[in-house]
Protein backbone atom coordinates (compact mmCIF):
# COMPACT_ATOMS: atom_id res chain seq x y z
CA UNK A 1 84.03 -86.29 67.55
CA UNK A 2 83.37 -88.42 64.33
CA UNK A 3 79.58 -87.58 65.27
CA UNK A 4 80.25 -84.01 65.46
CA UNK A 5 82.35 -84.19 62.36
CA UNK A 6 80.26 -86.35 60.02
CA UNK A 7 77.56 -83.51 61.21
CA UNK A 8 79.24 -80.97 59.35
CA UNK A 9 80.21 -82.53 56.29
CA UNK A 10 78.55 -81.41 53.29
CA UNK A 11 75.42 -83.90 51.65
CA UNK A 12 72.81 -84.16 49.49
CA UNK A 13 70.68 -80.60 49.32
CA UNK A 14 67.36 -80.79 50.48
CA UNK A 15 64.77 -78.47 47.71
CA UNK A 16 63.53 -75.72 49.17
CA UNK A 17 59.86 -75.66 50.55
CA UNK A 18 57.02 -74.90 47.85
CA UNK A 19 56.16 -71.47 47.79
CA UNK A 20 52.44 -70.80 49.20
CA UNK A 21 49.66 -70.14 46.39
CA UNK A 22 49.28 -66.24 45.61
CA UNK A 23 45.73 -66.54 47.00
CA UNK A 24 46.80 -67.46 50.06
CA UNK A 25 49.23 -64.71 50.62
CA UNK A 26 48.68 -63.50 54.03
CA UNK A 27 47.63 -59.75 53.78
CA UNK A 28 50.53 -57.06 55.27
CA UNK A 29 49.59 -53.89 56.13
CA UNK A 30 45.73 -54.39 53.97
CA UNK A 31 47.13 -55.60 50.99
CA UNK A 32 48.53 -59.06 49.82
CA UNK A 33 51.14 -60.08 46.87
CA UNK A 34 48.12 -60.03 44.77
CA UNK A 35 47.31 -56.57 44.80
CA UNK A 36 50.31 -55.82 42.81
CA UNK A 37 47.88 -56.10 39.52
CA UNK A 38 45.08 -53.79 41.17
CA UNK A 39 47.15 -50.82 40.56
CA UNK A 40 48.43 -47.96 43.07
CA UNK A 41 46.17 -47.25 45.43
CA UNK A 42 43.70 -50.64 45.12
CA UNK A 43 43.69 -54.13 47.66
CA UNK A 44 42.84 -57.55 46.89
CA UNK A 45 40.09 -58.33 47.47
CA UNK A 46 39.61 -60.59 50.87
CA UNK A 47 42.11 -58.35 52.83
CA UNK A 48 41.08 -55.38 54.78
CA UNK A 49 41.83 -51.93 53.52
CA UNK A 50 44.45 -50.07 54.84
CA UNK A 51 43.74 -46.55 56.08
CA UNK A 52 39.86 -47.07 55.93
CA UNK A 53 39.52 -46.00 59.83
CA UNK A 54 41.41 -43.07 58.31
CA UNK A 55 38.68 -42.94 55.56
CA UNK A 56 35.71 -43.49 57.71
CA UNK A 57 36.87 -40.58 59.88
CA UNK A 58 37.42 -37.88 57.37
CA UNK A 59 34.01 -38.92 55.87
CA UNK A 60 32.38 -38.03 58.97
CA UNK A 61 33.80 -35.24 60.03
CA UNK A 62 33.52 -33.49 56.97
CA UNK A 63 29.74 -34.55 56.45
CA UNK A 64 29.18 -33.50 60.14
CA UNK A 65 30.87 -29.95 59.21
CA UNK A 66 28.64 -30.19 56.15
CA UNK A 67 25.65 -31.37 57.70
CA UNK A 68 26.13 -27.85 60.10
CA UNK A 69 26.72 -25.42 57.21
CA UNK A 70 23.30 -26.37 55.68
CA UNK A 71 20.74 -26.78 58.43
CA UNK A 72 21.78 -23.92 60.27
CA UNK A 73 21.36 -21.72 57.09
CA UNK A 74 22.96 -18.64 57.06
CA UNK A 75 25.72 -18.18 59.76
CA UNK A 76 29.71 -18.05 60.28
CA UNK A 77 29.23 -14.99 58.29
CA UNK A 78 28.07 -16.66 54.87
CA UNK A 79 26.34 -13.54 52.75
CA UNK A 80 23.70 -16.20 51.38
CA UNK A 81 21.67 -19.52 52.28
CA UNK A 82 21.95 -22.40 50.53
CA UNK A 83 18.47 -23.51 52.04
CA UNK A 84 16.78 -21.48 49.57
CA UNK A 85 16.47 -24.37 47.15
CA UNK A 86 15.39 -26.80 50.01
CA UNK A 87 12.49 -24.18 50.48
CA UNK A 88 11.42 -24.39 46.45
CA UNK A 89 11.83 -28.39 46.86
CA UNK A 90 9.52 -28.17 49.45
CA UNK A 91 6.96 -26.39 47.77
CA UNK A 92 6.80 -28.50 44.80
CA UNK A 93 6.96 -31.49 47.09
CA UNK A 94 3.67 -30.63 49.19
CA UNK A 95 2.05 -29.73 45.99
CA UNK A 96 2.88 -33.41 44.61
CA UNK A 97 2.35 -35.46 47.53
CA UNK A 98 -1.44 -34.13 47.73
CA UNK A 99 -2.01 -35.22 44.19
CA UNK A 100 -0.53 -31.58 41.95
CA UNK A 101 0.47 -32.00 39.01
CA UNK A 102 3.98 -30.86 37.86
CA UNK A 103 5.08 -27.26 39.06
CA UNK A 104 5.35 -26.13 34.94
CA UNK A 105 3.81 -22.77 35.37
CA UNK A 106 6.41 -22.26 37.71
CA UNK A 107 9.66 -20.78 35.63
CA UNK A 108 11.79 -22.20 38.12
CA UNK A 109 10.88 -25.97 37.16
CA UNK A 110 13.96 -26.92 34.91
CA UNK A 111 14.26 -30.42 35.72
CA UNK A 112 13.11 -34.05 33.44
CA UNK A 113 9.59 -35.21 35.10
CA UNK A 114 11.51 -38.19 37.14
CA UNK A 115 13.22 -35.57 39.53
CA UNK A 116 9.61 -35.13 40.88
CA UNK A 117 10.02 -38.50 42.51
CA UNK A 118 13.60 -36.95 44.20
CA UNK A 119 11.87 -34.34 45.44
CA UNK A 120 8.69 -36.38 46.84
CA UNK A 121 10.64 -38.98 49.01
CA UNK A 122 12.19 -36.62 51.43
CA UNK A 123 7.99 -35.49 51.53
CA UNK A 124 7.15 -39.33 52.22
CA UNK A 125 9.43 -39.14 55.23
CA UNK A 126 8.57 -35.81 56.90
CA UNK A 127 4.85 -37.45 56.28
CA UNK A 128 6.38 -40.85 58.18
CA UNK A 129 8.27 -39.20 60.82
CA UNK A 130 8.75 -36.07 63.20
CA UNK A 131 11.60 -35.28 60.53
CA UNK A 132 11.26 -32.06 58.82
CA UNK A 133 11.81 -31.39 54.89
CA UNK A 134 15.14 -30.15 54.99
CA UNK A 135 16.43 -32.36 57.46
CA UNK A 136 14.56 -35.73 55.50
CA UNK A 137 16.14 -34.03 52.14
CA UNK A 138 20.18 -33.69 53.80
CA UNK A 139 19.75 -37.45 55.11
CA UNK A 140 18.81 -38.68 51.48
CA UNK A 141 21.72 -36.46 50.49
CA UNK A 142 24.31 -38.40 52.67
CA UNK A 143 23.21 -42.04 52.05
CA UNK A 144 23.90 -41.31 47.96
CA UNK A 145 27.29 -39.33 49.61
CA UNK A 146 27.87 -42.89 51.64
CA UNK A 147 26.87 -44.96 49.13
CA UNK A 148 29.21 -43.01 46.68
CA UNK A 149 32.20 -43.46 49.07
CA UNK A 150 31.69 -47.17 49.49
CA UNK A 151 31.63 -47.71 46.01
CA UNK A 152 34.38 -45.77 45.54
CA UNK A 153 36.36 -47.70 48.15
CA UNK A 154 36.17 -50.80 46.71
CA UNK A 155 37.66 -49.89 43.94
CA UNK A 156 40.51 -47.64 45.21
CA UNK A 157 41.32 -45.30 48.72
CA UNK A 158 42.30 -42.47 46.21
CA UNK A 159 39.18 -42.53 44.74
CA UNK A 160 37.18 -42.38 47.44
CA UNK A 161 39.63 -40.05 49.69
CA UNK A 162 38.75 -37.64 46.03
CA UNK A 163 35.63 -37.68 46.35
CA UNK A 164 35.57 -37.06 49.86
CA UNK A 165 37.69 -34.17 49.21
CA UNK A 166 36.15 -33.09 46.54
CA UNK A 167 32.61 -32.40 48.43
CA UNK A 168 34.20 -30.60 51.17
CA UNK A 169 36.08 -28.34 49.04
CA UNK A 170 32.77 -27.39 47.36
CA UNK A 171 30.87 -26.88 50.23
CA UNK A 172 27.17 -27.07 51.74
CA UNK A 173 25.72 -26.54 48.60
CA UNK A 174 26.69 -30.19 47.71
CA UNK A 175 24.15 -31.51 50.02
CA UNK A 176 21.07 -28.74 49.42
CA UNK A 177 20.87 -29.66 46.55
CA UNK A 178 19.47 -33.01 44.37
CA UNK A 179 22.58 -33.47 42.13
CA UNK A 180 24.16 -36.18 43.97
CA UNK A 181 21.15 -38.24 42.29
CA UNK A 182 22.65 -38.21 38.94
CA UNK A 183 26.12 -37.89 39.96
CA UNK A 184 25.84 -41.01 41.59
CA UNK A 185 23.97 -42.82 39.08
CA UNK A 186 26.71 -41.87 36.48
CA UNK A 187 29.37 -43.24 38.35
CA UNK A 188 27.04 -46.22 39.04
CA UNK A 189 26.95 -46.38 35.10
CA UNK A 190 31.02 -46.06 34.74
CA UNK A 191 31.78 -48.90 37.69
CA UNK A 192 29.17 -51.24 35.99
CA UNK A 193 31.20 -51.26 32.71
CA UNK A 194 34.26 -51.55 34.77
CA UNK A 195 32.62 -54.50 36.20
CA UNK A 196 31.34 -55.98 32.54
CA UNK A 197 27.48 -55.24 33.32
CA UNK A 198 26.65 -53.07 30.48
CA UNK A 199 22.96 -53.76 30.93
CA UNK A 200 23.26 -52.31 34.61
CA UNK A 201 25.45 -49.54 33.92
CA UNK A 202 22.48 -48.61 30.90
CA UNK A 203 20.03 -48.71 33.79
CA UNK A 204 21.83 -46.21 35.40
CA UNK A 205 22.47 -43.72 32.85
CA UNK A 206 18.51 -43.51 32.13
CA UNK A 207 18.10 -43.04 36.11
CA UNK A 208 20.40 -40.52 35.83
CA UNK A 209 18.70 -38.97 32.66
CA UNK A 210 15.21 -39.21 34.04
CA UNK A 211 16.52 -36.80 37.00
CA UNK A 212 18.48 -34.39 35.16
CA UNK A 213 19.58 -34.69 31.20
CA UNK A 214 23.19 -34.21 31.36
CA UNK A 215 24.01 -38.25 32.14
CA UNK A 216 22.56 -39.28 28.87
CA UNK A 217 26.02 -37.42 27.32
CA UNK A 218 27.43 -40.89 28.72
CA UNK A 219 26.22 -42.52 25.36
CA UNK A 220 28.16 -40.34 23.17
CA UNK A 221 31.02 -40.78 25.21
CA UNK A 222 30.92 -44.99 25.23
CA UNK A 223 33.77 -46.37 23.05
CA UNK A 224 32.84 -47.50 19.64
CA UNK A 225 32.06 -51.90 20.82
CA UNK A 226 34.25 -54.47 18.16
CA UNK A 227 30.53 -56.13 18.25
CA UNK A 228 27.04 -54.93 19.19
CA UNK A 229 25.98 -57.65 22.01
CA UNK A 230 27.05 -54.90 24.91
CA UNK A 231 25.44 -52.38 23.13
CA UNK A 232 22.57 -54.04 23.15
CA UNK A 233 22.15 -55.20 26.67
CA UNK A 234 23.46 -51.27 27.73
CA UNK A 235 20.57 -50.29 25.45
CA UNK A 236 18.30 -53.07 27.22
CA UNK A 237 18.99 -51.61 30.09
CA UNK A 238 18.31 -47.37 29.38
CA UNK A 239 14.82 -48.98 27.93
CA UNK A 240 14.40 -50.94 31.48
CA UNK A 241 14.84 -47.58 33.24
CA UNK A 242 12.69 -44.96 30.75
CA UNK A 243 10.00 -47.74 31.21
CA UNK A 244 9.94 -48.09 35.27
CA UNK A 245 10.12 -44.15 35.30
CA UNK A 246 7.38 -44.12 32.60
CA UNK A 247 5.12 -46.30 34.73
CA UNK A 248 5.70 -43.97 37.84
CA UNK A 249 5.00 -40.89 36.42
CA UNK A 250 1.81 -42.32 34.51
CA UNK A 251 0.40 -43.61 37.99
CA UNK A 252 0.64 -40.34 39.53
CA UNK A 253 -0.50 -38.52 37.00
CA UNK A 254 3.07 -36.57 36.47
CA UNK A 255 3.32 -37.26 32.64
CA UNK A 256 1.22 -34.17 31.94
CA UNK A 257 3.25 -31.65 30.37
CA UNK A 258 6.26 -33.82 30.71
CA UNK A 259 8.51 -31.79 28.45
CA UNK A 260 7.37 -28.10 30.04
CA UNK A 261 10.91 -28.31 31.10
CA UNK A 262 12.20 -27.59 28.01
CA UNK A 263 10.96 -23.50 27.37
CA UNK A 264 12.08 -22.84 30.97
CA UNK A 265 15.57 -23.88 30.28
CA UNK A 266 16.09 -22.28 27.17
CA UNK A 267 14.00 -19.43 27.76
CA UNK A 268 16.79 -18.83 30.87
CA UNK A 269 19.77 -15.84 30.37
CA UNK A 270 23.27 -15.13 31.21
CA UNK A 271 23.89 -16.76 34.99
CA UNK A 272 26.28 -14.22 36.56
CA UNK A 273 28.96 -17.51 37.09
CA UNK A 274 28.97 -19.29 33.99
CA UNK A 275 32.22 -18.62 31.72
CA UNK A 276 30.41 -16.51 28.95
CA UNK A 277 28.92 -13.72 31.57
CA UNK A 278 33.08 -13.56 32.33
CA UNK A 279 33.00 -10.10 30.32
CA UNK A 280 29.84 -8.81 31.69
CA UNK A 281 31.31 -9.37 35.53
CA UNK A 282 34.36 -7.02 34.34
CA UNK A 283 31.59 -4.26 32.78
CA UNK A 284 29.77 -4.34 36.01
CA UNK A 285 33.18 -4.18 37.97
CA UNK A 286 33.59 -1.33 36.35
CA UNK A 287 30.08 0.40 36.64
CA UNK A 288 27.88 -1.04 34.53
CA UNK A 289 24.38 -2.49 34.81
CA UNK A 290 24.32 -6.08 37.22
CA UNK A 291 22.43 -8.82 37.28
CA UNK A 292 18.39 -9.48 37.98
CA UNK A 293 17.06 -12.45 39.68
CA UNK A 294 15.06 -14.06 37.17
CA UNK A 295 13.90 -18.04 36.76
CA UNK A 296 15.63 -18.93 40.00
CA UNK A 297 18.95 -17.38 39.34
CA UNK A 298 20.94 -14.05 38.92
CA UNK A 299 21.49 -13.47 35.16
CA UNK A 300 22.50 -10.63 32.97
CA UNK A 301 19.71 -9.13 30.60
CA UNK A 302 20.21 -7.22 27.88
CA UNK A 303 20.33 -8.07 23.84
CA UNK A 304 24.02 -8.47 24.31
CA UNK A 305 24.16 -11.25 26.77
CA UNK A 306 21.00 -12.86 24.98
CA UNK A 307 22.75 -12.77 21.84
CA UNK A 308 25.35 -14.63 24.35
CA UNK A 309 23.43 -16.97 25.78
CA UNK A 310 21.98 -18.09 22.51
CA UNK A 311 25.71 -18.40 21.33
CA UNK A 312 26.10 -20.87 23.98
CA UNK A 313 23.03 -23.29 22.89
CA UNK A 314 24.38 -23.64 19.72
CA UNK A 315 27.76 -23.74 21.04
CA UNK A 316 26.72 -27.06 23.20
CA UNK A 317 25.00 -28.71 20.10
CA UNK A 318 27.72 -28.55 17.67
CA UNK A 319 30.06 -29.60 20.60
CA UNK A 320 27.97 -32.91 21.58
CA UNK A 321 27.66 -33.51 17.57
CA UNK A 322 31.07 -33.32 16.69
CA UNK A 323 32.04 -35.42 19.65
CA UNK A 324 29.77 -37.95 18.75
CA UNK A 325 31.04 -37.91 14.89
CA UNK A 326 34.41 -38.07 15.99
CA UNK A 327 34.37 -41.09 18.60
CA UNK A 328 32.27 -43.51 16.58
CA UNK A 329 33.11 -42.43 12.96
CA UNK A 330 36.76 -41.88 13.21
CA UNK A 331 39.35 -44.57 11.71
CA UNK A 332 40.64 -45.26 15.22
CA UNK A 333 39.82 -49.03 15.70
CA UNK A 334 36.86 -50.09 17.78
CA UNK A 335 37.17 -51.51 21.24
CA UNK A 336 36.30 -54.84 22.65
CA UNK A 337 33.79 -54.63 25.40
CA UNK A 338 34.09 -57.65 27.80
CA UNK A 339 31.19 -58.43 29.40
CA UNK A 340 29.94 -60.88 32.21
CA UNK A 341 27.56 -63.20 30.87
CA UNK A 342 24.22 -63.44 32.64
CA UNK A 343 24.59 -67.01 34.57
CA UNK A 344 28.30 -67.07 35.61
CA UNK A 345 27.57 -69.88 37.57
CA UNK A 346 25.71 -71.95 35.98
CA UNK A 347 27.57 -75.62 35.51
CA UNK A 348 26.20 -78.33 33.31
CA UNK A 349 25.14 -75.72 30.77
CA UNK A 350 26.50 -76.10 27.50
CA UNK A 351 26.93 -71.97 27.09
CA UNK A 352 28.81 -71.32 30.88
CA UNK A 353 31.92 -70.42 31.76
CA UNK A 354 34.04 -72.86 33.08
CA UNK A 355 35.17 -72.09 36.67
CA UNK A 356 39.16 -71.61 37.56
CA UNK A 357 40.50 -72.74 40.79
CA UNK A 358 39.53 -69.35 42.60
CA UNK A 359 35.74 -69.79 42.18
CA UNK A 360 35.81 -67.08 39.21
CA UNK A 361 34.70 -67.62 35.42
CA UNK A 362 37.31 -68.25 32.86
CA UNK A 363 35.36 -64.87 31.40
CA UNK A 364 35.37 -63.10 34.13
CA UNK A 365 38.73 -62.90 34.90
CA UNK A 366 39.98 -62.58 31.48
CA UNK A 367 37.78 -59.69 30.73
CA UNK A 368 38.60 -57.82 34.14
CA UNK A 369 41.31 -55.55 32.75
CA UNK A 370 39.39 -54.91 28.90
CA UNK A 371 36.58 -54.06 31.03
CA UNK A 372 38.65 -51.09 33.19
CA UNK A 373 39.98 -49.92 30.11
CA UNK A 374 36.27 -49.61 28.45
CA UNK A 375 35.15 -48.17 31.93
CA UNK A 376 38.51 -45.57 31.72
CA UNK A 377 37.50 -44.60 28.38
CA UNK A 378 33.64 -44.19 29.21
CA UNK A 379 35.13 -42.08 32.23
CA UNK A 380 37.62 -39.85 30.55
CA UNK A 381 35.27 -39.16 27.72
CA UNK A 382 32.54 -37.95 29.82
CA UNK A 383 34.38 -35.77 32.38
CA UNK A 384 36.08 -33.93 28.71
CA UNK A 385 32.88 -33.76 27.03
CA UNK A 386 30.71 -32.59 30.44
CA UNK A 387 33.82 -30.21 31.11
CA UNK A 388 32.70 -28.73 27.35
CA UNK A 389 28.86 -28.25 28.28
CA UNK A 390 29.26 -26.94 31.23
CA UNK A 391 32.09 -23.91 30.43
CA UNK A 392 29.94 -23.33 27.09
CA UNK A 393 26.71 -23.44 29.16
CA UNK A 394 24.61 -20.33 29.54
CA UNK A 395 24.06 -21.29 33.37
CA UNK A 396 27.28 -22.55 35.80
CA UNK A 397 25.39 -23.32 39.19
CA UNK A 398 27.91 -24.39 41.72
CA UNK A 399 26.38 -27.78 42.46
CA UNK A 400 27.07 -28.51 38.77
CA UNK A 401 30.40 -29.21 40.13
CA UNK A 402 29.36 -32.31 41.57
CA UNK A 403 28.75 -33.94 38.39
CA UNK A 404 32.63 -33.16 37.30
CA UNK A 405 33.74 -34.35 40.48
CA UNK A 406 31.81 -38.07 40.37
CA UNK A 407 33.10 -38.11 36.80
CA UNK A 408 36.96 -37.42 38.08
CA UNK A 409 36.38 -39.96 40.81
CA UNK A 410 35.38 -42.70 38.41
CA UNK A 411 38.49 -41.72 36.04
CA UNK A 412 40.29 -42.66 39.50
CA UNK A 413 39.09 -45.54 40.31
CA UNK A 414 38.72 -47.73 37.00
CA UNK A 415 42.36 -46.20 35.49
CA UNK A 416 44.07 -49.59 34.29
CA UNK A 417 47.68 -50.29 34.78
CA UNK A 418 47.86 -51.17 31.53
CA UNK A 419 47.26 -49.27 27.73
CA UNK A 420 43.98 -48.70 26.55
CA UNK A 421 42.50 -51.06 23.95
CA UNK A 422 43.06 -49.78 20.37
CA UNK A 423 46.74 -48.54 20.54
CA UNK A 424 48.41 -51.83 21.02
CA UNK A 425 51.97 -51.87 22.12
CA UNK A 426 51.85 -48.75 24.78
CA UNK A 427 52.42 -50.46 28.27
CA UNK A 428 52.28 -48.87 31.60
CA UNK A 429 55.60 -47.39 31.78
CA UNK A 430 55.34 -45.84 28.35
CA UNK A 431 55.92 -42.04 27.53
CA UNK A 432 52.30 -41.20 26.21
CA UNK A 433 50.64 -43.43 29.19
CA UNK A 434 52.48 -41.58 31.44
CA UNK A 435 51.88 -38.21 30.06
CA UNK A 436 47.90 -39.15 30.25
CA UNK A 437 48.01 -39.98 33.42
CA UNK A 438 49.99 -36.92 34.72
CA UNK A 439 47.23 -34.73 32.67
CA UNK A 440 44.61 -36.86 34.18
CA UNK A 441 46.28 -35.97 37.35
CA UNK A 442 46.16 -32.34 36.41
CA UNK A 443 42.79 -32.60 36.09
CA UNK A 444 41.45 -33.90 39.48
CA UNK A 445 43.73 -30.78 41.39
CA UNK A 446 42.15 -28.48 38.89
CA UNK A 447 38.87 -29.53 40.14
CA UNK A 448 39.52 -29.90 43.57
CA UNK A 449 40.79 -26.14 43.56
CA UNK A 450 37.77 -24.77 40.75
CA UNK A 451 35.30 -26.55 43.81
CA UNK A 452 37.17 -24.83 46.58
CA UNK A 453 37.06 -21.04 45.07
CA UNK A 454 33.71 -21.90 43.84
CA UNK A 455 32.86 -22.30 47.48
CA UNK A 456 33.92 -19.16 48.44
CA UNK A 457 32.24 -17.27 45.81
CA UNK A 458 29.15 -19.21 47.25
CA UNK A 459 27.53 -18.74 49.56
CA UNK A 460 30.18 -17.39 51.45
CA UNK A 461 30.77 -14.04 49.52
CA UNK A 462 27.93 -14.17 46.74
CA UNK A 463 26.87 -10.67 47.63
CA UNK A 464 30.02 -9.17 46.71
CA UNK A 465 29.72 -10.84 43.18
CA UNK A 466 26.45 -9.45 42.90
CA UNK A 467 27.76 -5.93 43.42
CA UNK A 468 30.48 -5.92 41.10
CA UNK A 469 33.15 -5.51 43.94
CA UNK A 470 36.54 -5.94 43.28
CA UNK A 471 38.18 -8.72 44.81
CA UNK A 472 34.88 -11.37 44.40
CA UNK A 473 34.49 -10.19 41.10
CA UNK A 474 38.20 -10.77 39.93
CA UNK A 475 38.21 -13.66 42.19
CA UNK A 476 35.09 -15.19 40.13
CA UNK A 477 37.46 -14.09 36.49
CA UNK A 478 40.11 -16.20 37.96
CA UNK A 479 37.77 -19.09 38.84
CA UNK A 480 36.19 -19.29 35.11
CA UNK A 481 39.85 -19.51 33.66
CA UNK A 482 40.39 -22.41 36.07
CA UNK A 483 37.70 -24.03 34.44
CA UNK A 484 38.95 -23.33 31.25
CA UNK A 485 42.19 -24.78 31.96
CA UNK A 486 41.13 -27.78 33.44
CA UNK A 487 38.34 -28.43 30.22
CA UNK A 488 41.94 -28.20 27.98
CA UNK A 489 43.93 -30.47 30.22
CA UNK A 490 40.81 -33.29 30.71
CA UNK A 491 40.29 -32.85 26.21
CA UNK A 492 44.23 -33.25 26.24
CA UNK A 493 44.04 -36.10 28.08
CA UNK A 494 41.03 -37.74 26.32
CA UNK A 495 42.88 -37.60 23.20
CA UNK A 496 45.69 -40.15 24.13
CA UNK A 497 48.28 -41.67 22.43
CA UNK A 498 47.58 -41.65 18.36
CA UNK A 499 45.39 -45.03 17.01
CA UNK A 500 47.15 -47.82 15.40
CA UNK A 501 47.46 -47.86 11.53
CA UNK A 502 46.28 -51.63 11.88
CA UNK A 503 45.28 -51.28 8.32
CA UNK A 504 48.75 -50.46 6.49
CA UNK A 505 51.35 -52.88 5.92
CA UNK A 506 54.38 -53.20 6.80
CA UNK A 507 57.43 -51.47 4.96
CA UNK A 508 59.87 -53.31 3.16
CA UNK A 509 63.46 -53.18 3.32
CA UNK A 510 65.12 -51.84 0.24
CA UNK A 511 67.13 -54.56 -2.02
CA UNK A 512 70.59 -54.55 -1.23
CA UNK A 513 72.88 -52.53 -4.35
């Protein structure tokens, strides 16, 4: 009894066991008690995603459907084939492989001397292998799309489950044609700021350039750097790239008539889908004359939709300038780029980081959140200001979609918890973060349901377009105010919460009576 008694009587408290390190947080479910500062929708890194079997089969399947839809041309009652570009590619191909020069005197050629090297490597391997063209050309196609995903992955499931989305609501024409190239070099550029590798993410933007021009609208877009040591190493790196691609095309002969480009594009008209042939689509809808195939397209003629077209050119220049004035030359204040320095690891060095318990740089992870909010920036910017070019552009191809979607997937996947750099004292719950991010939001629907009409236009209806029939027509009026809507909601989003007056002083209290 005494035992049992003196059992139960109160004494001294034992302390409680130490907690476990964060680090070592088993993982529940993919994610661990770390992942609480990678944001909605991110893990930690070491743990296994959750819902990537989910991933993995939705990429697949979709591809597969995709993968169906272009090699077997046109069937399931589509009115037009998107292998006629894969034919053209071809062409040029051949004619480059066996030592041509660049297809210039072709009106159709519209593209920076680098995409020649795109369209030779699906060449090299129908030369290598039993593989035809346009089956070589759709496998190059899905290792960007793969290599896209995984990147995307990484970062975020929402990002990558967009982007798988995204392609799939667009259609086959995502695959037949070469603009996954610079898509995915853009992003590339975007998740190497978000990473602090400005030299590598300048690398990419001139890949991206050399294939098609649009990427290069990435420098007007970069955030104004506090000092110029990431510019320079981002400009280090566009240099790197012009001068591989310079030695390539000088090789092989390819750097004759390197700018022919240039007449072809502007010498184009009035596409029949971009925004501005909107009131020509109503005039034929109601009678009047249609579109002609001309320079690889279906375009208005006429000196009303020239007049048009050349509206839109200078439409596109003043846009790009005044978005350039207004991002570095405003009074907002500039934005500190962290950046990883080029030997993290490097010990006994006077200049390197020293190393925290979990094997990372003191710089490293200090800068990992500035560097999101750069990449965010870099991100948002783009998608507003490519949003701009393309509903102003003379010519609105479908697969010009694909660029908006790889910008709206790297908006995704860098978005910071936190405020953006420059208006100090907005955290994540505030009112004009969360209004950003619901407009942001906005904007990736918008697209997702622009690429799924756009589909349908093409190439599963394009005919009825081209005959000014009712319901495709109005249908195609509907789609072009989409775009519209969602170019306002992704420049209402760019513009944020108002800058800081750091400059002004504070105001003093009036002297008491």
């Amino acid at each position: 009894m005494r035992a049992r008694r003196s059992a139960s009587l109160p004494g001294p408290r034992r302390p409680p066991p130490p907690a476990p390190p964060a680090a070592a947080a088993p993982c529940v479910g993919g994610t661990s008690a770390s992942a609480a500062s990678t944001g909605p929708g991110r893990t930690a890194p070491g743990c296994p995603r959750a819902g990537a079997g989910r991933l993995v089969a939705a990429w697949l399947v979709t591809r597969a459907l995709l993968t169906v839809l272009v090699l077997t041309g046109q069937t399931f009652g589509a009115q037009q084939n998107v292998q006629g570009d894969l034919r053209i590619y071809a062409d040029w191909a051949s004619t480059l492989g066996h030592g041509g020069g660049l297809p210039v005197g072709d009106e159709r050629w519209q593209y920076p001397p680098a995409a020649a090297i795109a369209f030779v490597l699906p060449e090299l391997a129908h030369a290598l292998s039993a593989l035809s063209y346009r089956v070589a050309f759709v496998g190059l196609a899905l290792l960007v799309d793969a290599a896209v995903t995984v990147a995307l992955a990484r970062r975020g499931r929402d990002a990558a489950w967009f982007w798988t989305l995204g392609l799939t609501a667009l259609g086959p024409v995502a695959l037949a044609r070469f603009d996954l190239l610079p898509a995915a070099a853009a992003l590339a550029a975007v998740l190497a700021v978000a990473r602090g590798r400005p030299g590598r993410a300048g690398f990419a933007i001139g890949v991206g350039a050399a294939c098609k021009v649009w990427p290069v609208l990435m420098l007007v877009a970069l955030p104004r750097p506090a000092s110029w040591a990431p510019l320079r190493r981002l400009l280090g790196g566009l240099v790197g790239a012009v001068v591989m691609f310079g030695a390539v095309l000088v090789a092989t002969g390819w750097w004759r008539d390197a700018f022919g480009f240039v007449g072809a594009q502007q010498a184009r008209g009035l596409q029949v889908e971009s925004v501005a042939a909107t009131p020509f689509v109503l005039v034929h809808m109601a009678g009047g004359p249609g579109p002609r195939y001309s320079y690889g397209s279906l375009q208005f003629d006429g000196p009303w939709a020239r007049a048009v077209a050349t509206a839109c050119s200078l439409t596109e220049v003043v846009v790009i300038v005044a978005a350039a004035l207004w991002w570095w030359l405003r009074a907002a204040p500039p934005i500190e780029w962290p950046f990883a320095p080029r030997w993290p690891f490097a010990p006994g060095l006077p200049f390197a980081p020293r190393l925290t318990d979990a094997g990372t740089s003191e710089a490293g992870s200090a800068g990992s959140a500035g560097s999101r909010a750069v990449a965010e920036v870099l991100a948002s910017r783009a998608l507003a200001l490519v949003l701009v070019v393309v509903v102003t552009a003379r010519v609105l191809s479908p697969q010009y979609l694909v660029w908006l979607l790889a910008l709206a997937a790297a908006v995704i996947a860098v978005r910071p918890a936190g405020a953006l750099p420059g208006w100090p004292g907005e955290g994540a719950g505030s009112r004009p973060v969360r209004a950003a991010a619901r407009r942001g939001g906005r904007v990736a629907v918008g697209l997702l349901a622009v690429a799924a009409v756009s589909q349908l236009i093409y190439p599963w209806r394009y005919n009825d377009v081209v005959q000014g029939r009712i319901v495709l027509s109005v249908l195609l009026v509907l789609r072009n105010l989409g775009m519209v809507i969602v170019c306002w909601w992704a420049l209402r989003a760019v513009a944020g919460p108002p800058p800081s007056r750091r400059g002004r002083p504070p105001a003093r209290p009036m002297p008491p009576p």
